[in-house]
N, C-alpha and C. Protein backbone atom coordinates (compact mmCIF):
# COMPACT_ATOMS: atom_id res chain seq x y z
N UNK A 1 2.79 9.77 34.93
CA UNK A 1 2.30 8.74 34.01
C UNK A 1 3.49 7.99 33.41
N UNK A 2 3.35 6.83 32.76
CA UNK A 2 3.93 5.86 32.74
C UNK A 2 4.43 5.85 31.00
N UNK A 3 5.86 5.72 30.26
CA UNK A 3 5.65 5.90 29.03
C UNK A 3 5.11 5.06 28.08
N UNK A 4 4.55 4.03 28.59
CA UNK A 4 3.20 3.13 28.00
C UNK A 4 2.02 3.93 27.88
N UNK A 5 1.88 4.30 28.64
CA UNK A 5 0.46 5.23 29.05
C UNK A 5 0.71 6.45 28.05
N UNK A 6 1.89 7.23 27.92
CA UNK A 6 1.65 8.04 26.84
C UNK A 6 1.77 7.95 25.47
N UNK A 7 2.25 7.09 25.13
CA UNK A 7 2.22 6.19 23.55
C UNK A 7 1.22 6.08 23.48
N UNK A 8 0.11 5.20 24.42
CA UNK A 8 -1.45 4.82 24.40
C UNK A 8 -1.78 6.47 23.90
N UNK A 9 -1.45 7.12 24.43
CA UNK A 9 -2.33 8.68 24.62
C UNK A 9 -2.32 9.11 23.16
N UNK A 10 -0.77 9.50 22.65
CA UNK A 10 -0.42 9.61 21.23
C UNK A 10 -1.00 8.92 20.04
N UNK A 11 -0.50 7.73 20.42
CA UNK A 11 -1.07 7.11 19.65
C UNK A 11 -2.77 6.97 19.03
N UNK A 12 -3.50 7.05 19.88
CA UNK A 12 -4.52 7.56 20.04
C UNK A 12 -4.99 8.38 19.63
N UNK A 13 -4.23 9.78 20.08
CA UNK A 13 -4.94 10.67 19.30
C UNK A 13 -4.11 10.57 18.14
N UNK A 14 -2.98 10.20 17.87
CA UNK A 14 -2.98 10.26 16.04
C UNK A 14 -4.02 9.42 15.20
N UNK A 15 -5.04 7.96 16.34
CA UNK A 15 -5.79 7.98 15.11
C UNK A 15 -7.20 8.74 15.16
N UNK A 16 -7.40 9.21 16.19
CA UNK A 16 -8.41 10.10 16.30
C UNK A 16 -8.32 11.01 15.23
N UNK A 17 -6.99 11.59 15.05
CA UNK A 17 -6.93 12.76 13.63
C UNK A 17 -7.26 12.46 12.26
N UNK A 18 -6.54 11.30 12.18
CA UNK A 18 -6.60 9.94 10.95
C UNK A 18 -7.89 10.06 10.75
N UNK A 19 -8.78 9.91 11.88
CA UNK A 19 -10.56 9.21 11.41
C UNK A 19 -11.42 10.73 11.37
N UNK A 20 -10.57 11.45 12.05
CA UNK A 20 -11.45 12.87 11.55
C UNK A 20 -10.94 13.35 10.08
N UNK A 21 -10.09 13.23 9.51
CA UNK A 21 -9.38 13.55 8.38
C UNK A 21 -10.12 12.57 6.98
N UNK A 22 -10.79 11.67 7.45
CA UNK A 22 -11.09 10.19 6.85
C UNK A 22 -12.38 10.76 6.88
N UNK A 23 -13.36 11.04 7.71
CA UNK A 23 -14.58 11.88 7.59
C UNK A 23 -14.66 12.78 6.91
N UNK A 24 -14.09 13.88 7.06
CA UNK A 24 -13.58 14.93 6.37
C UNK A 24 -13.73 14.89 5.01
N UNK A 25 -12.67 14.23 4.36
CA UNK A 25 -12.63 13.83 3.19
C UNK A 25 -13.03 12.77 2.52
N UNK A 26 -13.84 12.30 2.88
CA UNK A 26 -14.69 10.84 2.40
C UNK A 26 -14.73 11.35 0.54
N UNK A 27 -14.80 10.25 0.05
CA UNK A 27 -15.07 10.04 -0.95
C UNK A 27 -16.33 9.78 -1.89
N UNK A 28 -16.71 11.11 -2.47
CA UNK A 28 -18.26 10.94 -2.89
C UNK A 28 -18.57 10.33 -4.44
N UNK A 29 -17.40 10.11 -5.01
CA UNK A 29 -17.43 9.06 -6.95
C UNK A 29 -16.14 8.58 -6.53
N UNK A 30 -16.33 7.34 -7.69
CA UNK A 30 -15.17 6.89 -7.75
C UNK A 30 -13.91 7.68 -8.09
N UNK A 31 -14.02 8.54 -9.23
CA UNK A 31 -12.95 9.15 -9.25
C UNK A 31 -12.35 10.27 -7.53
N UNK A 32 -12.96 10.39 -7.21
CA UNK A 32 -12.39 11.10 -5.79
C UNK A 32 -11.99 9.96 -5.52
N UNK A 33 -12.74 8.81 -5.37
CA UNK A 33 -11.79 7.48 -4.60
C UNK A 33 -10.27 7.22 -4.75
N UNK A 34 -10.24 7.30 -6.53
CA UNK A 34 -8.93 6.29 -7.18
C UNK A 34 -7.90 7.70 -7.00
N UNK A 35 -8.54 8.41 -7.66
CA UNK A 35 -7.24 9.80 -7.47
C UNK A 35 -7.51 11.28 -7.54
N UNK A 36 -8.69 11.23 -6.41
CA UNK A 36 -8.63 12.21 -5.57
C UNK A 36 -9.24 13.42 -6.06
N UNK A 37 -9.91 13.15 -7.25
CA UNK A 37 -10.80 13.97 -8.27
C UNK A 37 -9.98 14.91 -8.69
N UNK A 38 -8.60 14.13 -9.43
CA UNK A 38 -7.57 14.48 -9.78
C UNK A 38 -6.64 16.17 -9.45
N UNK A 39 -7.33 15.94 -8.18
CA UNK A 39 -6.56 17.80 -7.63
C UNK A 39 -5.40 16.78 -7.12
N UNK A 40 -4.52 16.11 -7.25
CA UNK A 40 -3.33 15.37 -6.50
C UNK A 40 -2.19 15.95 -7.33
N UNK A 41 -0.89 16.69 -7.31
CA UNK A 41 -0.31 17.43 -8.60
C UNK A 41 0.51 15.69 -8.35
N UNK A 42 1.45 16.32 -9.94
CA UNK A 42 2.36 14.70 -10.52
C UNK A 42 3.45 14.99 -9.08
N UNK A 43 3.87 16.05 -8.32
CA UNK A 43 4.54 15.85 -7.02
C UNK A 43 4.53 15.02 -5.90
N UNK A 44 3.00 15.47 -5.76
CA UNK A 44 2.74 14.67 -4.21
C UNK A 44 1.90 12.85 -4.54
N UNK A 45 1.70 12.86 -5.81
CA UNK A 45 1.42 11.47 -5.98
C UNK A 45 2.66 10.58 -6.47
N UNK A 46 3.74 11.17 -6.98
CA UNK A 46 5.49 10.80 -6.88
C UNK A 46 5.45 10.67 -4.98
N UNK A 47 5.51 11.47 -4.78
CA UNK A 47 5.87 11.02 -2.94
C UNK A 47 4.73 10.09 -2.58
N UNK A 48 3.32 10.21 -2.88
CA UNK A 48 2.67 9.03 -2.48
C UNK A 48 3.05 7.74 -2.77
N UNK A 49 3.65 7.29 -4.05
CA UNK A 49 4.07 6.13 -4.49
C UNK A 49 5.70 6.01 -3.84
N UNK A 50 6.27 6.80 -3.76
CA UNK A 50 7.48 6.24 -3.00
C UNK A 50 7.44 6.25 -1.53
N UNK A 51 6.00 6.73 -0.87
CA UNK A 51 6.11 6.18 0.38
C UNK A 51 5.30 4.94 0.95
N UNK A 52 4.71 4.25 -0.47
CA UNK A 52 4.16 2.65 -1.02
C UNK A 52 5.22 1.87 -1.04
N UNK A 53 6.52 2.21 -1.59
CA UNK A 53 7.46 1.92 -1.69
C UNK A 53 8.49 1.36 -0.47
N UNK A 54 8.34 2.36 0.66
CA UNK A 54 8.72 2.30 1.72
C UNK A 54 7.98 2.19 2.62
N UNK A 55 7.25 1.25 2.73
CA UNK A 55 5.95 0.18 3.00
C UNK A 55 7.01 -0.58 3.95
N UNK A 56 6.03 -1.16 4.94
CA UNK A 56 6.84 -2.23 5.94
C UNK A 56 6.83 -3.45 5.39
N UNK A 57 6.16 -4.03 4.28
CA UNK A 57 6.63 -4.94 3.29
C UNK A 57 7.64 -4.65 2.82
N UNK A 58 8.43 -3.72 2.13
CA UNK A 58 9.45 -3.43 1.77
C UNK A 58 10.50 -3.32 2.23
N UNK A 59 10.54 -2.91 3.43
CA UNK A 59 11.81 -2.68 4.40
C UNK A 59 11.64 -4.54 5.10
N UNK A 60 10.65 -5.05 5.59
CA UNK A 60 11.13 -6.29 6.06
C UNK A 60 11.25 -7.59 5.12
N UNK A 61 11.39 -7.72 3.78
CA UNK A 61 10.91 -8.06 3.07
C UNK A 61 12.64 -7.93 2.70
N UNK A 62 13.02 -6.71 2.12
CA UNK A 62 13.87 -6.65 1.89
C UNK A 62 14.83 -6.72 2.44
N UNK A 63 14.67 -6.22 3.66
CA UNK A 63 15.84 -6.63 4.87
C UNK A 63 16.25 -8.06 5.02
N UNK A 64 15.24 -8.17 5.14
CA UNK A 64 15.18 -10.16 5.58
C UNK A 64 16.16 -10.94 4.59
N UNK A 65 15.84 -10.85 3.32
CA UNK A 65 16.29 -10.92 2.08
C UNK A 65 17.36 -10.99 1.76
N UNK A 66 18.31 -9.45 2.10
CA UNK A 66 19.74 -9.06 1.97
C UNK A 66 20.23 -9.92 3.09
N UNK A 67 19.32 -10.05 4.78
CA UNK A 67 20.12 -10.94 5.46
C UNK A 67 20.77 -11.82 5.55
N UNK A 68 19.39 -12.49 4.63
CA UNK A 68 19.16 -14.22 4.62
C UNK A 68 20.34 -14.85 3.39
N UNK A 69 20.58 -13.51 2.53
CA UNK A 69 21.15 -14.42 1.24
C UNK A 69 22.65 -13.38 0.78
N UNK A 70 22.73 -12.21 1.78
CA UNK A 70 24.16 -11.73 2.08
C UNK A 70 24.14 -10.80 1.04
N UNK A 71 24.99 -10.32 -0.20
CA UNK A 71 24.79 -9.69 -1.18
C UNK A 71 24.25 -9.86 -2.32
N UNK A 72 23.89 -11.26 -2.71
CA UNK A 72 23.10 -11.71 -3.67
C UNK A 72 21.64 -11.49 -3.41
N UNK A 73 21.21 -10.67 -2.17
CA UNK A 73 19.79 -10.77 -2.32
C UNK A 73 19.63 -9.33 -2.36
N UNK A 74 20.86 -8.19 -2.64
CA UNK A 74 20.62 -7.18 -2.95
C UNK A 74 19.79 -6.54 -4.58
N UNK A 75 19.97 -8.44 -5.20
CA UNK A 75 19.41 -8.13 -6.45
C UNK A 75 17.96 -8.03 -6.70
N UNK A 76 17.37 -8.46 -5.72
CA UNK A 76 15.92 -8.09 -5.64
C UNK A 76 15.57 -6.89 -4.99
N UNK A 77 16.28 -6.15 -3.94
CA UNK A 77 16.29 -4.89 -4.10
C UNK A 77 15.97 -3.94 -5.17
N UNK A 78 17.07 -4.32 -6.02
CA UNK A 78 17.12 -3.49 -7.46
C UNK A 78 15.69 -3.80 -8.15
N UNK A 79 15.57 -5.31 -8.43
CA UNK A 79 14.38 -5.51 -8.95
C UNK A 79 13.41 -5.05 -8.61
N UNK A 80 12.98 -5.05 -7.04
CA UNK A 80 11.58 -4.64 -6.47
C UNK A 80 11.93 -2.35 -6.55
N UNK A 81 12.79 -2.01 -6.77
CA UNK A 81 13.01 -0.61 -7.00
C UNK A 81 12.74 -0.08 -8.70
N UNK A 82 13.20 -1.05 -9.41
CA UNK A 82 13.34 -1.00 -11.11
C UNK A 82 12.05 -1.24 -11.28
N UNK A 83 10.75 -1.98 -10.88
CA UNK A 83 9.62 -2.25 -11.13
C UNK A 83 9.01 -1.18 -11.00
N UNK A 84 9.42 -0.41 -9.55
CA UNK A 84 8.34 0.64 -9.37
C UNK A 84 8.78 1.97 -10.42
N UNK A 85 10.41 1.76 -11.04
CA UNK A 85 10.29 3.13 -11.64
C UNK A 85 9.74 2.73 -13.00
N UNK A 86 10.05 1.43 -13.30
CA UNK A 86 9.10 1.37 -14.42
C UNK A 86 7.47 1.44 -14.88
N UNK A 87 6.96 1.13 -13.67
CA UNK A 87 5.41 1.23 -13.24
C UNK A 87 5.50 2.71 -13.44
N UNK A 88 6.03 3.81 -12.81
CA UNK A 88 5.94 5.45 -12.74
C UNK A 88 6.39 5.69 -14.29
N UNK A 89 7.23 5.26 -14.99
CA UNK A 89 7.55 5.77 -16.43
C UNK A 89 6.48 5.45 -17.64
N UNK A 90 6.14 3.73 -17.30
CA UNK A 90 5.50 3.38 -18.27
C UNK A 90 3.99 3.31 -18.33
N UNK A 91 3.61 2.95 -17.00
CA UNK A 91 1.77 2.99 -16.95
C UNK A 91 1.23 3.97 -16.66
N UNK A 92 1.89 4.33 -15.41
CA UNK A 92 1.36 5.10 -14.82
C UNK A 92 0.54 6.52 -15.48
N UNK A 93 1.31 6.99 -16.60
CA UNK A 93 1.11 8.25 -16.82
C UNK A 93 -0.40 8.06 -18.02
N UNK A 94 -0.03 6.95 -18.77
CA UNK A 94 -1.55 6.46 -19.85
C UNK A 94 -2.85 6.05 -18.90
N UNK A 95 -2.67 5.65 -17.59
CA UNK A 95 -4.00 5.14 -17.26
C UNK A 95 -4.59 6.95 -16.46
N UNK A 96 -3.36 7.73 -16.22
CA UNK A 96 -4.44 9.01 -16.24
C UNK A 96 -4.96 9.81 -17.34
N UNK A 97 -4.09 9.63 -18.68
CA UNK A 97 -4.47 10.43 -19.70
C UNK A 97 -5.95 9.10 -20.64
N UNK A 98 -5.52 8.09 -20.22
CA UNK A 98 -6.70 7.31 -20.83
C UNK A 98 -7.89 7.60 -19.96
N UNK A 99 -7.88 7.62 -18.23
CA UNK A 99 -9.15 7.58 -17.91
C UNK A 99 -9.52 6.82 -17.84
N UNK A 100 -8.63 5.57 -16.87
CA UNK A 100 -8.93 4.68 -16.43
C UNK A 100 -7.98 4.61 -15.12
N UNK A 101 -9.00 3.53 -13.98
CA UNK A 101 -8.57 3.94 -12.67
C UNK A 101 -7.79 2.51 -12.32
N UNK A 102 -8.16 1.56 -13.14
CA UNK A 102 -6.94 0.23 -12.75
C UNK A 102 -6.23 -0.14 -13.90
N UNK A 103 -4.97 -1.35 -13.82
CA UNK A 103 -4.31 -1.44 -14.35
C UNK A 103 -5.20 -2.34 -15.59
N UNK A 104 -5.88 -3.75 -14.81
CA UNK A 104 -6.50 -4.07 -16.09
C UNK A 104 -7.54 -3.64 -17.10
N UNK A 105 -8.43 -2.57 -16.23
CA UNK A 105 -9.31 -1.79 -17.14
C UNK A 105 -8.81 -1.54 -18.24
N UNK A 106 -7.35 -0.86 -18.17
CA UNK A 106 -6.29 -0.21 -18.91
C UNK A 106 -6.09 -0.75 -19.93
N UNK A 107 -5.61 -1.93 -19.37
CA UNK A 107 -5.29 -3.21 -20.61
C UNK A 107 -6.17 -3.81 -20.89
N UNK A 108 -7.50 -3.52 -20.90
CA UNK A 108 -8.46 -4.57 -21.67
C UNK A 108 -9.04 -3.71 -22.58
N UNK A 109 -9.17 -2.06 -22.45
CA UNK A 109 -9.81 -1.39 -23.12
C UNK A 109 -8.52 -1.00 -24.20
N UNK A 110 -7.22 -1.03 -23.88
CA UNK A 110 -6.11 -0.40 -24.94
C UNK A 110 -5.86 -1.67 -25.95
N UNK A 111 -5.91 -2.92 -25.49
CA UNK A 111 -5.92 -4.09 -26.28
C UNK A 111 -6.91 -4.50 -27.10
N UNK A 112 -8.00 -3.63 -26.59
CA UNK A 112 -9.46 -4.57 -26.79
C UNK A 112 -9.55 -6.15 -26.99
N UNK A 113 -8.97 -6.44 -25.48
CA UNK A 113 -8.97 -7.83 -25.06
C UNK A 113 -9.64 -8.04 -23.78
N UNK A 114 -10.69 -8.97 -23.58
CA UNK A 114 -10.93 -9.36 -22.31
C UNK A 114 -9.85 -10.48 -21.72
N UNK A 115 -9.22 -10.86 -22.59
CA UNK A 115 -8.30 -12.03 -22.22
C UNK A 115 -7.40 -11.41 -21.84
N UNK A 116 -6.96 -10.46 -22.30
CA UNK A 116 -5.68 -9.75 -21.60
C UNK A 116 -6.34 -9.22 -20.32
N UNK A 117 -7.29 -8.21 -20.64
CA UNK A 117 -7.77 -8.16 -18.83
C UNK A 117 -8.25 -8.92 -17.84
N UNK A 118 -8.24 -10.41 -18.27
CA UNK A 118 -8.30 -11.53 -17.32
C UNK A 118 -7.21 -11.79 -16.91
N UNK A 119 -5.73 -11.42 -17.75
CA UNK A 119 -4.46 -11.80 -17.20
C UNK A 119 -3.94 -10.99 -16.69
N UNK A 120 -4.59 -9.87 -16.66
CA UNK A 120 -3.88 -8.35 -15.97
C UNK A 120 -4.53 -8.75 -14.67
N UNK A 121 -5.56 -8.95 -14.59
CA UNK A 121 -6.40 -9.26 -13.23
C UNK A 121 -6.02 -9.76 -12.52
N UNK A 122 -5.69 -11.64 -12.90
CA UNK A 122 -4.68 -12.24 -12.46
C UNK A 122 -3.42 -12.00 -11.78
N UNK A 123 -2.52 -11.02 -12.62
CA UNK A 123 -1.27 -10.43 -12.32
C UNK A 123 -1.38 -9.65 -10.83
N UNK A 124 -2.40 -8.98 -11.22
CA UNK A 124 -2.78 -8.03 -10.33
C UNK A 124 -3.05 -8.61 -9.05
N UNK A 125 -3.70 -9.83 -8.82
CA UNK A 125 -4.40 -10.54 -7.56
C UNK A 125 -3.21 -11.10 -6.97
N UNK A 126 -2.63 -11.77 -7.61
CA UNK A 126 -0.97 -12.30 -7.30
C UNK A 126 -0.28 -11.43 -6.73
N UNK A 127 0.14 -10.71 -7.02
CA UNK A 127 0.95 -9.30 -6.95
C UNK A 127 0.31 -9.11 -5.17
N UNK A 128 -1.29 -8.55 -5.50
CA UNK A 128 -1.56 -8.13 -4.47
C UNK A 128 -1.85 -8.46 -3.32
N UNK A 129 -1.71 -9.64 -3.40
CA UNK A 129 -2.31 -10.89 -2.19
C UNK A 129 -0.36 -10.70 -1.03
N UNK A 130 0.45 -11.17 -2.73
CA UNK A 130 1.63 -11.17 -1.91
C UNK A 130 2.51 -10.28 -0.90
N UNK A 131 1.94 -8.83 -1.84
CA UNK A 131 2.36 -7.54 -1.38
C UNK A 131 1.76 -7.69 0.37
N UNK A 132 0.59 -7.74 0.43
CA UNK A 132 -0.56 -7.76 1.55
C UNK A 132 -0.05 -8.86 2.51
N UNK A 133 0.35 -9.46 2.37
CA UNK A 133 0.91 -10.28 2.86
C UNK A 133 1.68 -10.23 3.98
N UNK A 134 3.16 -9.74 3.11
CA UNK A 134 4.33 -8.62 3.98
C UNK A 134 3.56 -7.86 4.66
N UNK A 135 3.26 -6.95 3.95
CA UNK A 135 2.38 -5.87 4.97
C UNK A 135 2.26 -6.21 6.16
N UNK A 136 0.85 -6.97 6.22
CA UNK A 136 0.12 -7.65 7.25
C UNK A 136 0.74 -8.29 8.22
N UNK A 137 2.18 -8.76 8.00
CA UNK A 137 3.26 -9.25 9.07
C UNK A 137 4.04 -8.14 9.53
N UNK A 138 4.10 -6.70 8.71
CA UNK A 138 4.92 -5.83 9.79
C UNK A 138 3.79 -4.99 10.71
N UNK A 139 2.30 -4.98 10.20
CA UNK A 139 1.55 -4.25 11.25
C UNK A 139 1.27 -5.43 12.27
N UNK A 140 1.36 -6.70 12.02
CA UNK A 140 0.68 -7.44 13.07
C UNK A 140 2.75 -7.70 14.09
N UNK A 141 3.65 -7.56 13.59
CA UNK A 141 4.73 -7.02 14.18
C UNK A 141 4.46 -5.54 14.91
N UNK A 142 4.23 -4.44 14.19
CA UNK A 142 4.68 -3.61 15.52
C UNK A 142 3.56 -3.25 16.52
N UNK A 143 1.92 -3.97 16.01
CA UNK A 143 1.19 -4.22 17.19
C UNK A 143 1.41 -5.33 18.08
N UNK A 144 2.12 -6.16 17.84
CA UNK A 144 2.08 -7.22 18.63
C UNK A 144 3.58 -6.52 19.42
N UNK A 145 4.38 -5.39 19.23
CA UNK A 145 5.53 -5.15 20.37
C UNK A 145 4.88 -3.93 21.03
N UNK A 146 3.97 -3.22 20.40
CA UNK A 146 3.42 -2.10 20.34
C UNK A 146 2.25 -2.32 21.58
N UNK A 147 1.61 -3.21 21.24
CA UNK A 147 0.46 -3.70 22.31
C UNK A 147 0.78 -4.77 23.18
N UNK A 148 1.85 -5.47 22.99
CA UNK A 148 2.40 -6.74 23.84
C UNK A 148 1.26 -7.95 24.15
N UNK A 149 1.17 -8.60 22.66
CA UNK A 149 0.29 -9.19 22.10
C UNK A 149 0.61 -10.20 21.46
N UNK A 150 -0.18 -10.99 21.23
CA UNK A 150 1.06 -12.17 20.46
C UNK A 150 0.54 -11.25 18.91
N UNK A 151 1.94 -11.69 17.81
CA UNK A 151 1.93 -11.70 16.26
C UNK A 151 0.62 -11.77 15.42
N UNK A 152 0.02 -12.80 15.72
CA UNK A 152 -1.30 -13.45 15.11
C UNK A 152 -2.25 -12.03 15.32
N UNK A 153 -2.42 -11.80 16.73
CA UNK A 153 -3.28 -10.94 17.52
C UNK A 153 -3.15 -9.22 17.01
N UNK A 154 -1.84 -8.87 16.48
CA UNK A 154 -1.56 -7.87 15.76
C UNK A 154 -2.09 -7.75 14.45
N UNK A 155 -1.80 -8.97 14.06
CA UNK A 155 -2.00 -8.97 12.22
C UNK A 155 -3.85 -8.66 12.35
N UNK A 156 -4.44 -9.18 13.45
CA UNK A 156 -5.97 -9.24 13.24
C UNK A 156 -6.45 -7.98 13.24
N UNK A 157 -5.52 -7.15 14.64
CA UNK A 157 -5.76 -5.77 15.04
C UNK A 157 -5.12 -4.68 13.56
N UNK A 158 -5.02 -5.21 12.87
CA UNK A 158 -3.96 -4.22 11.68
C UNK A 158 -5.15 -4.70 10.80
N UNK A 159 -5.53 -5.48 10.69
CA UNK A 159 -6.32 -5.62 9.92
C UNK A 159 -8.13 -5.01 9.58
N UNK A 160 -8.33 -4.89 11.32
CA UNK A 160 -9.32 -4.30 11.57
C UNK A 160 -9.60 -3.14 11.29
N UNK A 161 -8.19 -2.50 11.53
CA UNK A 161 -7.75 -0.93 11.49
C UNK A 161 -7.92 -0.67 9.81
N UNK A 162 -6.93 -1.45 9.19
CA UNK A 162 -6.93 -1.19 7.71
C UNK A 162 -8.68 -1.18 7.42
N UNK A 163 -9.75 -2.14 7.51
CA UNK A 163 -10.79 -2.47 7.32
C UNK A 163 -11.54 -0.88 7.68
N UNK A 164 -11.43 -0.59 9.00
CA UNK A 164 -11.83 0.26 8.97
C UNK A 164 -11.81 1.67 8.83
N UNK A 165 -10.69 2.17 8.16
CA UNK A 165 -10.26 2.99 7.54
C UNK A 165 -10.53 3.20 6.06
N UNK A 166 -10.55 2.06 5.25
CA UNK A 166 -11.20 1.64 4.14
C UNK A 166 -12.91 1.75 4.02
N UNK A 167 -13.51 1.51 4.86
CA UNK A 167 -14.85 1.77 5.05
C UNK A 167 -15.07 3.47 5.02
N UNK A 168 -14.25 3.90 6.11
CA UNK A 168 -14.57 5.64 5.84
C UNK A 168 -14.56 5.79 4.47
């Protein structure tokens, strides 16, 4: 066999495991959804967020970045690293002891502002559109070298995948 043919094979069955693992553990309340009906210890949700971190938005994003602009674009490095430890120091730890599962819930019920949780929302959609973004260009990248596909044709296939993984 051919080593196309066994990547297909691998690959494969790693998501075969993925979607039995995704069955498996489906999610029956929201709280199992957001965090896992809080059996997740402060360890392995530290490694979950730093391997968010090291997201293919992040590595091409940032790569590109330091390329494009030499050592001056190492400063968004820092920035996009300083955000996340500040996100882990400062929110993170009140929206589990408050008992709340998003950021603006957080801030509309600690402010008692809907206006602030219209701008957290905001923040949030921005943020997340852009993040998704990157993303969506390194899975529709390594399906499109991965499947020998055009770019476009990856991002759709990454997308499907994400979609349906999200549905489990």
């Amino acid at each position: 066999m051919s080593v196309q043919m066994w990547t297909y094979i691998l690959v494969g069955l790693t998501f075969s495991i993925y979607i039995g693992i995704a069955i498996w553990a489906r999610a029956g309340s929201t709280k199992e959804f957001y965090i896992a009906g809080g059996g997740v210890s402060p360890l392995a949700n530290g490694m979950a967020t730093a391997a968010d971190w090291m997201s293919a938005a992040s590595f091409i994003s940032m790569a590109g970045i330091i390329s494009f602009s030499g050592y001056d674009g190492s400063v968004y490095l820092m920035g996009w690293t300083g955000g996340y430890v500040l996100l882990a120091l400062l929110l993170a730890p009140y929206l589990r002891k408050f008992g709340k599962f998003t950021v603006p819930d957080f801030i509309g019920d600690r402010y008692y502002s809907n206006t602030a949780r219209i701008v957290a929302v905001i923040c949030a959609l921005i943020v997340s559109f852009t993040y998704v973004a990157g993303q969506m260009r390194g899975v529709g990248l390594v399906f499109s070298r991965f499947l020998e596909v055009e770019i476009n044709t990856g991002v759709i296939i990454g997308m499907v995948i994400v979609l349906f993984y999200a549905v489990l």
